[in-house]
N, C-alpha and C. Protein backbone atom coordinates (compact mmCIF):
# COMPACT_ATOMS: atom_id res chain seq x y z
N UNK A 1 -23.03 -1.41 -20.78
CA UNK A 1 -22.63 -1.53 -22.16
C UNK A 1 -23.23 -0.39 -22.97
N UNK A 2 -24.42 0.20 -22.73
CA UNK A 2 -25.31 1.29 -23.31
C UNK A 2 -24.80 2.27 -23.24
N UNK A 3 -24.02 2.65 -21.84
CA UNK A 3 -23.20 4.08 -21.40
C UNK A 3 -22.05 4.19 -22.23
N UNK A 4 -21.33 2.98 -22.40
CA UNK A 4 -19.77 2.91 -23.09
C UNK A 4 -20.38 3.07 -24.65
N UNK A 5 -21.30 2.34 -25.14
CA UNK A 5 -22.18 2.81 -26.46
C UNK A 5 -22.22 4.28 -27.03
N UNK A 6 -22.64 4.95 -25.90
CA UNK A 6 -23.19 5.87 -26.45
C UNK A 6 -21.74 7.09 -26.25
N UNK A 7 -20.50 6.60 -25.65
CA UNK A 7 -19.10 7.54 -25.38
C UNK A 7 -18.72 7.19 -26.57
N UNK A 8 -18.27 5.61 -27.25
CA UNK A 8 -17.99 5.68 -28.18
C UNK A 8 -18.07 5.45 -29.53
N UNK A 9 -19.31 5.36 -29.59
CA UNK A 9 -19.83 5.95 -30.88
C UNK A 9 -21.38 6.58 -31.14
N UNK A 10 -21.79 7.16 -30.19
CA UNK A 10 -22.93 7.80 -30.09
C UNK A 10 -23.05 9.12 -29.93
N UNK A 11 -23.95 9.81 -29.33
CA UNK A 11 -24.46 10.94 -29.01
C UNK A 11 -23.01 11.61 -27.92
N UNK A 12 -22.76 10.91 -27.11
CA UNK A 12 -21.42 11.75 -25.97
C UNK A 12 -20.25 11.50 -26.29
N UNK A 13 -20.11 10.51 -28.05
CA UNK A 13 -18.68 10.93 -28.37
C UNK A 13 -17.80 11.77 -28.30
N UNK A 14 -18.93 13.18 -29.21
CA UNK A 14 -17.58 14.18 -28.86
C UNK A 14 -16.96 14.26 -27.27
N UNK A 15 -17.94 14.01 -26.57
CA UNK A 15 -17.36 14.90 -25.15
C UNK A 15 -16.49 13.84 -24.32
N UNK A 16 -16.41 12.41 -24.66
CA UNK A 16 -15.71 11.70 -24.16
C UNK A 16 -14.06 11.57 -25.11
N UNK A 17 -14.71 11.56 -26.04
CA UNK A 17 -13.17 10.98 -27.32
C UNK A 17 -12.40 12.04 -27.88
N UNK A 18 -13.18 13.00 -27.73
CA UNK A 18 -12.93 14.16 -28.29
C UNK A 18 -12.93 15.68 -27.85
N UNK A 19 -11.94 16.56 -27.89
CA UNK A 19 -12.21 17.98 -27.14
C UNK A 19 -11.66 18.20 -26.06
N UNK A 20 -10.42 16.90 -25.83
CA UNK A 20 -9.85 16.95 -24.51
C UNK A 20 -10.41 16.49 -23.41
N UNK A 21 -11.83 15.66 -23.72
CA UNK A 21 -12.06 15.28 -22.78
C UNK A 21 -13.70 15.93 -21.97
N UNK A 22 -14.28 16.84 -22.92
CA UNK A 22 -14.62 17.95 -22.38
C UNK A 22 -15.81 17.37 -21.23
N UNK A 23 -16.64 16.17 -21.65
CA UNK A 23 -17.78 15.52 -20.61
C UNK A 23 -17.08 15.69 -19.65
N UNK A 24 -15.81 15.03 -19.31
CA UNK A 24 -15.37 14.62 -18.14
C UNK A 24 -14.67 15.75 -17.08
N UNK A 25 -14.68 16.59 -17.78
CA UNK A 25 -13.70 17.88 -17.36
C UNK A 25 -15.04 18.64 -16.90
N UNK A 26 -15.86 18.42 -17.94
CA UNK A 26 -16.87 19.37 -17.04
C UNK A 26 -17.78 18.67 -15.69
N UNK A 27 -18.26 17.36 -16.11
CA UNK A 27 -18.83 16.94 -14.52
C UNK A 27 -17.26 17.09 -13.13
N UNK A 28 -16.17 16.90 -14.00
CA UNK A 28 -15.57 16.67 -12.51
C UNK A 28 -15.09 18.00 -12.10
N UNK A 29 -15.34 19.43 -12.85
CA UNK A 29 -15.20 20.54 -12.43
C UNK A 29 -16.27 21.02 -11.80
N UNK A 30 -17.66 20.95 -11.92
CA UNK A 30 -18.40 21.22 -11.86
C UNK A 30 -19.77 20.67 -10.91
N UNK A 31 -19.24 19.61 -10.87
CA UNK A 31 -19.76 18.57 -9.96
C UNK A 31 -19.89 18.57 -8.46
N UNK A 32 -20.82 18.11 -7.67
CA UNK A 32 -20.56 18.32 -5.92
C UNK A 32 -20.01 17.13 -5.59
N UNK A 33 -18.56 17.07 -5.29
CA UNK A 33 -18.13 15.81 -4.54
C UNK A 33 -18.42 15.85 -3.17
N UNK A 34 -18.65 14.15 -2.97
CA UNK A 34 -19.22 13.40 -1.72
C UNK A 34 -18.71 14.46 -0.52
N UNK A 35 -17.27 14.10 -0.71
CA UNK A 35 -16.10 14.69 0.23
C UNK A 35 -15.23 15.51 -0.81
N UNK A 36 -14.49 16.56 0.15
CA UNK A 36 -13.71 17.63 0.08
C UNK A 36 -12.43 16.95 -0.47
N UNK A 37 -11.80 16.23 -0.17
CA UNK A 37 -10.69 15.47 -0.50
C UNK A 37 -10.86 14.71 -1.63
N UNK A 38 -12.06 14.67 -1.95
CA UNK A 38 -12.07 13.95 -3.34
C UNK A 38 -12.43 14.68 -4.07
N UNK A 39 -13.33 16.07 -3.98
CA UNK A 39 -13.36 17.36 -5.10
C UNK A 39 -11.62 18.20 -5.04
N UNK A 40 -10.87 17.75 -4.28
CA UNK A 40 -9.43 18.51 -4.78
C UNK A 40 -8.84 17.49 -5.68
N UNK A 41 -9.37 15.97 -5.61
CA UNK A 41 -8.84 15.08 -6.25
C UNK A 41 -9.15 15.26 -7.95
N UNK A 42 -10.64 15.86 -8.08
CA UNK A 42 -11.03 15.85 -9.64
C UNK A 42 -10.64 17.22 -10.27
N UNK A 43 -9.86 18.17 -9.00
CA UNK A 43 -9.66 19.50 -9.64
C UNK A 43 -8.46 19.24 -9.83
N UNK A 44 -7.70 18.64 -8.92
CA UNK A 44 -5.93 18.97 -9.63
C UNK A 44 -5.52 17.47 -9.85
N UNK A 45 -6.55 16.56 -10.72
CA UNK A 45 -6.00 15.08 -11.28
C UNK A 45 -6.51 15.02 -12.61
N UNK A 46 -8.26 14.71 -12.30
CA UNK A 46 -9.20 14.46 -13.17
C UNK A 46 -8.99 15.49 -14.41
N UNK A 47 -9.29 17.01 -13.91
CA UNK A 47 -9.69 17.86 -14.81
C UNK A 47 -8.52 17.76 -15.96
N UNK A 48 -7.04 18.36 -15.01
CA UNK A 48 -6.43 18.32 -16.14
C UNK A 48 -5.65 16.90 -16.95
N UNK A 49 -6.18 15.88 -17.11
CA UNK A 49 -6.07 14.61 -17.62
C UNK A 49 -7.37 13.80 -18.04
N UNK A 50 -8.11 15.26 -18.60
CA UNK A 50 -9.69 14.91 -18.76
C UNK A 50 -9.85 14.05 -20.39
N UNK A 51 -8.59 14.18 -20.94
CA UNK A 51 -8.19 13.65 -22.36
C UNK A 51 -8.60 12.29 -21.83
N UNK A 52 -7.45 11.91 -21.65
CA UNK A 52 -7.21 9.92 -21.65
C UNK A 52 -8.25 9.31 -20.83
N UNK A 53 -8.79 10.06 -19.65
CA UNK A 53 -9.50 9.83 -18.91
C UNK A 53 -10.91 9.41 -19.11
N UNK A 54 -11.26 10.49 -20.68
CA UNK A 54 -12.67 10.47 -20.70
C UNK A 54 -12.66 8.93 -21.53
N UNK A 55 -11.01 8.82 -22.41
CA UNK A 55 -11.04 7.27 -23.38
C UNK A 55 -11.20 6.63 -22.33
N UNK A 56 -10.73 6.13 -21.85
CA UNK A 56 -10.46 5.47 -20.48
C UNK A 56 -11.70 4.76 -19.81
N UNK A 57 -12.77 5.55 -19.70
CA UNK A 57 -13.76 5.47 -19.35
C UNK A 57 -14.84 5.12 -20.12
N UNK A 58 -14.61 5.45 -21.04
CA UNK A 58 -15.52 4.69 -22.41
C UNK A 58 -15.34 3.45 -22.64
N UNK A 59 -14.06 3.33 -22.93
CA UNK A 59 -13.88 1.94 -23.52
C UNK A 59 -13.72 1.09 -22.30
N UNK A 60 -13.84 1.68 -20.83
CA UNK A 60 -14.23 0.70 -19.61
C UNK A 60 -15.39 0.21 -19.61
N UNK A 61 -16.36 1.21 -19.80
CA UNK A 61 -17.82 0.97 -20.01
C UNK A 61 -18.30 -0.06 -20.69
N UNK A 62 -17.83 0.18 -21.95
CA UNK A 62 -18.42 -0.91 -22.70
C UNK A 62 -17.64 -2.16 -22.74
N UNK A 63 -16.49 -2.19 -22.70
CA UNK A 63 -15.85 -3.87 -22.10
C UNK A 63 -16.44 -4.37 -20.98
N UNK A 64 -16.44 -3.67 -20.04
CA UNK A 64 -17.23 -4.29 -18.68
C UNK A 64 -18.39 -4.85 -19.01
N UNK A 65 -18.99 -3.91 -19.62
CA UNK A 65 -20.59 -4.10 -20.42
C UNK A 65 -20.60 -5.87 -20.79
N UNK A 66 -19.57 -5.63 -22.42
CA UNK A 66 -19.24 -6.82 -23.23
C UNK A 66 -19.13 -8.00 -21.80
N UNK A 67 -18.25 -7.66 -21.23
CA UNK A 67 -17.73 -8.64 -20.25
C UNK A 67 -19.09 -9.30 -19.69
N UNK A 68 -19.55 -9.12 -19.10
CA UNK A 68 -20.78 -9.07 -18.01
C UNK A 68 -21.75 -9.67 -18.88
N UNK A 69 -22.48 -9.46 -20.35
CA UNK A 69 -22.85 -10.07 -20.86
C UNK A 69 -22.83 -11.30 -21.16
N UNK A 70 -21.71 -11.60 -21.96
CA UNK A 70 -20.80 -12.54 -22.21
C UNK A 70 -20.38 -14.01 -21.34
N UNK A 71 -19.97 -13.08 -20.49
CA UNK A 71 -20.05 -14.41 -19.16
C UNK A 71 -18.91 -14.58 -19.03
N UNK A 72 -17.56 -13.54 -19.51
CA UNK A 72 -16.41 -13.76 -19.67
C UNK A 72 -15.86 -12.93 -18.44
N UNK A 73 -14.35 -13.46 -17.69
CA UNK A 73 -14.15 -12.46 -16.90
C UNK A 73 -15.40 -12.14 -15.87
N UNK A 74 -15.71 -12.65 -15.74
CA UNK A 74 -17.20 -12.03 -14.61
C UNK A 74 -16.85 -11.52 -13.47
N UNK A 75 -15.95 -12.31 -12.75
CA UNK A 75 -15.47 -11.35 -11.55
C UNK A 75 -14.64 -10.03 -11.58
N UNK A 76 -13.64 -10.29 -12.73
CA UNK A 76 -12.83 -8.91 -12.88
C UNK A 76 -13.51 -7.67 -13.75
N UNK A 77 -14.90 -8.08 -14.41
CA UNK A 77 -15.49 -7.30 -14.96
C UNK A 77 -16.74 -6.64 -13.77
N UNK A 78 -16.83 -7.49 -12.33
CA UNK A 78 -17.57 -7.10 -11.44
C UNK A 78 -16.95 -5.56 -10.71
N UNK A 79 -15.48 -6.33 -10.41
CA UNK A 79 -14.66 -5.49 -9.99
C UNK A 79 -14.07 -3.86 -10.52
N UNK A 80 -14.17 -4.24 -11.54
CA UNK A 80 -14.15 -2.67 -12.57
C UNK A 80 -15.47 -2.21 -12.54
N UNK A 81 -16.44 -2.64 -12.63
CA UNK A 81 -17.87 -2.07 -12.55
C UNK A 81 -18.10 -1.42 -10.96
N UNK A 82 -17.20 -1.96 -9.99
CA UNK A 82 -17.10 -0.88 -8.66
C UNK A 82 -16.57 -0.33 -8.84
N UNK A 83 -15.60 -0.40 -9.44
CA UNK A 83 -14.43 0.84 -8.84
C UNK A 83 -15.01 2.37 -10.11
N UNK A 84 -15.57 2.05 -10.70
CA UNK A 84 -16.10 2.83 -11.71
C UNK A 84 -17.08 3.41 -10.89
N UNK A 85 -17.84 2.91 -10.29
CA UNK A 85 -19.15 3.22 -9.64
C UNK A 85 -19.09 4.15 -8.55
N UNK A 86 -17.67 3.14 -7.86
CA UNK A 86 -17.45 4.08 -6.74
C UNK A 86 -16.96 5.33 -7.34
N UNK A 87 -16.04 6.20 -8.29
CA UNK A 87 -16.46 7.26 -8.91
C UNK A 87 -17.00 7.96 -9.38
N UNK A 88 -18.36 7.55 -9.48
CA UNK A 88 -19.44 8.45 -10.18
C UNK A 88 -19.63 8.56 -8.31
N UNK A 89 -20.05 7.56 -7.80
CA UNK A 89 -20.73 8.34 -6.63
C UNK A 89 -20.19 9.04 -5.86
N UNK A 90 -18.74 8.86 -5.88
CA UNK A 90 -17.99 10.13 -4.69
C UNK A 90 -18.16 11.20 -5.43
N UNK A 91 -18.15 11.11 -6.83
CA UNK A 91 -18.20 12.55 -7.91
C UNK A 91 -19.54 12.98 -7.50
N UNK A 92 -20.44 12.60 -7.18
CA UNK A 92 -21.72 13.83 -6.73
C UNK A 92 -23.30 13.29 -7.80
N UNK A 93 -22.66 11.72 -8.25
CA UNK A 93 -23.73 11.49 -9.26
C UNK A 93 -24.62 10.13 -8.14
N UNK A 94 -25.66 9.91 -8.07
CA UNK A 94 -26.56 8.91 -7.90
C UNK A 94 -27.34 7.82 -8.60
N UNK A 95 -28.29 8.62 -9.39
CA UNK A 95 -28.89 7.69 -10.80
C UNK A 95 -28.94 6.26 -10.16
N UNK A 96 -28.48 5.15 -10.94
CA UNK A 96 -28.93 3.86 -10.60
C UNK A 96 -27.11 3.03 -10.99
N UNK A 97 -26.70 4.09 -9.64
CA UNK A 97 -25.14 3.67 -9.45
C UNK A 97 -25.42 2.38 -8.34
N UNK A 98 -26.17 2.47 -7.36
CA UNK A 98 -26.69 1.64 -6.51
C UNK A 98 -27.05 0.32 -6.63
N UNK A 99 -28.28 0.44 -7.44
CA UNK A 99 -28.33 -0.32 -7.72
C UNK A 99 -27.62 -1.76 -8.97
N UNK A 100 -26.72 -1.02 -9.49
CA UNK A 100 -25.51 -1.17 -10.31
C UNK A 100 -24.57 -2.01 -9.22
N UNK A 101 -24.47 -1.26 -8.22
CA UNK A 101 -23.39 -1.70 -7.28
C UNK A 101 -23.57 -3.01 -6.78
N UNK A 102 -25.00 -3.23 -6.35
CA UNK A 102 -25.82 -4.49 -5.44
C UNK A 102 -25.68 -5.62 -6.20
N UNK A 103 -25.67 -5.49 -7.57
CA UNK A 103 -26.11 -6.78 -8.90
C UNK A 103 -23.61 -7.00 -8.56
N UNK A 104 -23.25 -5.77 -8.74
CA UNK A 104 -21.51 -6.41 -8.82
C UNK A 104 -21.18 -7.37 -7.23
N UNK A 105 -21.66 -6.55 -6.26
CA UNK A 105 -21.71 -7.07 -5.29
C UNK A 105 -21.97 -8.91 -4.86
N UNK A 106 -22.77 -8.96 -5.50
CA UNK A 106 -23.52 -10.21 -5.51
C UNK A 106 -22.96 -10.92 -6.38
N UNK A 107 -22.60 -10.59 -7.78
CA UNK A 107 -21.62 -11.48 -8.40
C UNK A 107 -20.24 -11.86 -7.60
N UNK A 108 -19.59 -11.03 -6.46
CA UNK A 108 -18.72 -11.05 -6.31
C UNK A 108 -18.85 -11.81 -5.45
N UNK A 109 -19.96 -11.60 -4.46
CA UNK A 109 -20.27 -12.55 -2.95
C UNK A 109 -20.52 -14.05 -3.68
N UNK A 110 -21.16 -14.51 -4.82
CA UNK A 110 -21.52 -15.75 -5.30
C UNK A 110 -20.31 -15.66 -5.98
N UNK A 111 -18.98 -15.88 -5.76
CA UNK A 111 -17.83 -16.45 -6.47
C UNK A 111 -17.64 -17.63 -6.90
N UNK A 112 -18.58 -18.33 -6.49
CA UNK A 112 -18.36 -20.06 -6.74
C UNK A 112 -19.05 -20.25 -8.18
N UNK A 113 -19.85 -19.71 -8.19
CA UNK A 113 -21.70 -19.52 -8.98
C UNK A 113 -21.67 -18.48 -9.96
N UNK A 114 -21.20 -17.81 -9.59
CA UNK A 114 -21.10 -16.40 -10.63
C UNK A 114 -20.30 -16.67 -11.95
N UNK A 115 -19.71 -17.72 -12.14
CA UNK A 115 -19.48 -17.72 -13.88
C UNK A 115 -19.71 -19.20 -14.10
N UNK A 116 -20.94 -19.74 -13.56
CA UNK A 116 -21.24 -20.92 -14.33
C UNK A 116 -21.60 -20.80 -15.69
N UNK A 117 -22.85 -19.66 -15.71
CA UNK A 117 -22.94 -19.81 -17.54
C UNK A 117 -22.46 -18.25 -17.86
N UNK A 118 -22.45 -18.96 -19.51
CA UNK A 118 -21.45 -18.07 -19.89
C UNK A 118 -20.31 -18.64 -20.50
N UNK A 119 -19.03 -17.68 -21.40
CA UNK A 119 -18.03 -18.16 -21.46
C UNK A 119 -17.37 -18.72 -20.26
N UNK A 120 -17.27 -18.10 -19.03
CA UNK A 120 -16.54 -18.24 -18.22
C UNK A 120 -16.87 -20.29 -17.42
N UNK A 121 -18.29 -20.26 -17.51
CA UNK A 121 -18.31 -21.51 -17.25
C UNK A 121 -18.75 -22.50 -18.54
N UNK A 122 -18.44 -22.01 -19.69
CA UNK A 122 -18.12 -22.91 -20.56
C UNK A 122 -16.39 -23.74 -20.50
N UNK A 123 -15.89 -22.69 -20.47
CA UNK A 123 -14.27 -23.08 -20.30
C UNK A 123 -14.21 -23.54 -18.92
N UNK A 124 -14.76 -23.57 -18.02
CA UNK A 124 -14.56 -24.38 -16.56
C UNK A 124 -14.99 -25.87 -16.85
N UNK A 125 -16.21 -25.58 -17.60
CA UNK A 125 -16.87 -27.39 -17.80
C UNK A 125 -15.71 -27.88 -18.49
N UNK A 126 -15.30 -27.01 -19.58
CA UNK A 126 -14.31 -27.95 -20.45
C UNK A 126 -13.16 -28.56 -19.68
N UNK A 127 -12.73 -27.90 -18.93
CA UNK A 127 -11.23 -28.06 -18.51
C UNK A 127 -12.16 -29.36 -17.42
N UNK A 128 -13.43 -29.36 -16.40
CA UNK A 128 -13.41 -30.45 -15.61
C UNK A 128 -13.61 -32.15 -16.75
N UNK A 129 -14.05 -31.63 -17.93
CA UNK A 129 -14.32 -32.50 -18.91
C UNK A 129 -13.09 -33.07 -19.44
N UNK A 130 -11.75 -32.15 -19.74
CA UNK A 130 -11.20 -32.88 -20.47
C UNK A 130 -10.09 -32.57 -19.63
N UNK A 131 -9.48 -32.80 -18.27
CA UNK A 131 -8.81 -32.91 -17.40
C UNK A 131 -7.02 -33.12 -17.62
N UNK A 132 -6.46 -33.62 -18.58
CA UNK A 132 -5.55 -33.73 -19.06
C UNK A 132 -4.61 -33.14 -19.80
N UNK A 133 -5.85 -32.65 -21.55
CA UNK A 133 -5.41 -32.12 -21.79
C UNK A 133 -4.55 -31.02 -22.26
N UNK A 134 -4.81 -29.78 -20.97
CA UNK A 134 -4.36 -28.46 -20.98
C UNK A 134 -3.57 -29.05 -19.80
N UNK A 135 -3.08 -29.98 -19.35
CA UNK A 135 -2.10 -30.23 -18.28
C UNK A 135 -0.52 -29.45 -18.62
N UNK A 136 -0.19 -29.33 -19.76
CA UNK A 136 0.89 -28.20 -20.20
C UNK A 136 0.69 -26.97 -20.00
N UNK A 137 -0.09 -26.60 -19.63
CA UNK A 137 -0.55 -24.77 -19.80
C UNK A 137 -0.70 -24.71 -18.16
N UNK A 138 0.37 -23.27 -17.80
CA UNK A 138 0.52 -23.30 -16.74
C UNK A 138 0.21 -21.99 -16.14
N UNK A 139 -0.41 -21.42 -15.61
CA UNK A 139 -0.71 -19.57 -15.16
C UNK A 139 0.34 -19.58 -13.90
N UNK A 140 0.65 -18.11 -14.47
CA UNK A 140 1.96 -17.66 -13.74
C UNK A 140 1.89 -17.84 -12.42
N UNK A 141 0.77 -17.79 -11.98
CA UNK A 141 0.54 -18.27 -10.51
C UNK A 141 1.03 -19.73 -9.67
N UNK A 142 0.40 -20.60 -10.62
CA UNK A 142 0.60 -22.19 -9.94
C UNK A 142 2.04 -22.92 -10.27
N UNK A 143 1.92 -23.78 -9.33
CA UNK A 143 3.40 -24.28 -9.63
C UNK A 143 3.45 -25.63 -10.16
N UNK A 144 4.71 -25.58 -10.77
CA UNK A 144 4.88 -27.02 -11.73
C UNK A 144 5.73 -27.78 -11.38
N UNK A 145 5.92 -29.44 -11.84
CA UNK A 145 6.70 -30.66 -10.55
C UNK A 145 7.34 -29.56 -10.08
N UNK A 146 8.43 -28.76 -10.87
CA UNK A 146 10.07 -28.77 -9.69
C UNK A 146 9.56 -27.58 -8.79
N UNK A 147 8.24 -27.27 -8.51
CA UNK A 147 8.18 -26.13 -7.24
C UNK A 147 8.37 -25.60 -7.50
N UNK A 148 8.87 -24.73 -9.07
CA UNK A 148 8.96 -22.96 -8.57
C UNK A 148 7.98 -22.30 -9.62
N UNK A 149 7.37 -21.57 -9.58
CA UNK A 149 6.47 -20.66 -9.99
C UNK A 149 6.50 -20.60 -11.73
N UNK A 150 5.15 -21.19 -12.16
CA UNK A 150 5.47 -20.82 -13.68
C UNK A 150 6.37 -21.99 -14.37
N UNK A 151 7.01 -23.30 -13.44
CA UNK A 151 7.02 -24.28 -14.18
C UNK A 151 6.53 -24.93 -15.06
N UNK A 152 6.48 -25.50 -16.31
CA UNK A 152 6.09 -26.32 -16.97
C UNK A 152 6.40 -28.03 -16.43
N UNK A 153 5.61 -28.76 -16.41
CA UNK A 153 5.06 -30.06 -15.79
C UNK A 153 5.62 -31.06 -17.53
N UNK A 154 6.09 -31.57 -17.02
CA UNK A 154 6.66 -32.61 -18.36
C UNK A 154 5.91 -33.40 -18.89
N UNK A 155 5.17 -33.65 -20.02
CA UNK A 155 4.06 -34.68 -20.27
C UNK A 155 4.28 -36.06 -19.96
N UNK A 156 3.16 -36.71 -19.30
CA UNK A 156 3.60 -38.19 -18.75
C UNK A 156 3.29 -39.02 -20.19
């Protein structure tokens, strides 16, 4: 949340929000990637799409951040916190990507556990608490009486 802080509205604004991008254009020009196939990836992707990229990355930062705090989203905010990670480290950066990684990891391996508190297991208690009444609300996923996807269930 501190990193996405400081892209968008701190000290590395300009170079994230502003200037085309220039933070991002310069670590991924300039940078030693892991592998060869992924330094052709930041020279003819990253660099020149260093604009949206550097927003992109800011306002990932600090939602993930928000997220993770919060207790909201915990797994899909685990999941963006790798795939983020895993880019700084193929990009040639180390710092305390690692250990960053081990804490998402572990939220992800404790899936059962990992959003008890928090928003995320506030709204779980509720729904085992009040069992009924979100029985209308249906995610596009599950299915309703007539079997097909995204049904609505008729109130008894």
């Amino acid at each position: 949340m501190q990193a996405g802080w400081a892209k968008l509205w701190g000290a590395e604004n300009t170079a994230f929000l502003h200037h085309n991008g220039a933070g991002v254009a310069g670590f991924a020009g300039h940078g030693k990637a892991a592998y060869s196939w992924w330094g052709s990836f930041l020279h003819s992707f990253v660099v020149p799409n260093s604009g949206w990229i550097g927003i992109l990355v800011a306002v990932a930062e600090f939602a993930i951040g928000i997220a993770l705090v919060l207790g909201i989203f915990t797994r899909v905010a685990a999941l963006g916190s790798l795939a983020l990670l895993f880019t700084y480290v193929m990009s040639g950066t180390a710092s305390v990507c690692a250990l960053y990684a081990l804490f998402a990891i572990v939220i992800l391996v404790m899936w059962k556990t990992s959003s008890w508190i928090g928003v995320d297991g506030l709204l779980a208690n509720y729904r085992t608490r009040h069992p009924g009444e979100l029985h209308h609300i249906r995610l596009p996923w599950e299915r309703g009486a007539t079997g097909t996807v995204g049904a609505v269930r008729p109130a008894a």
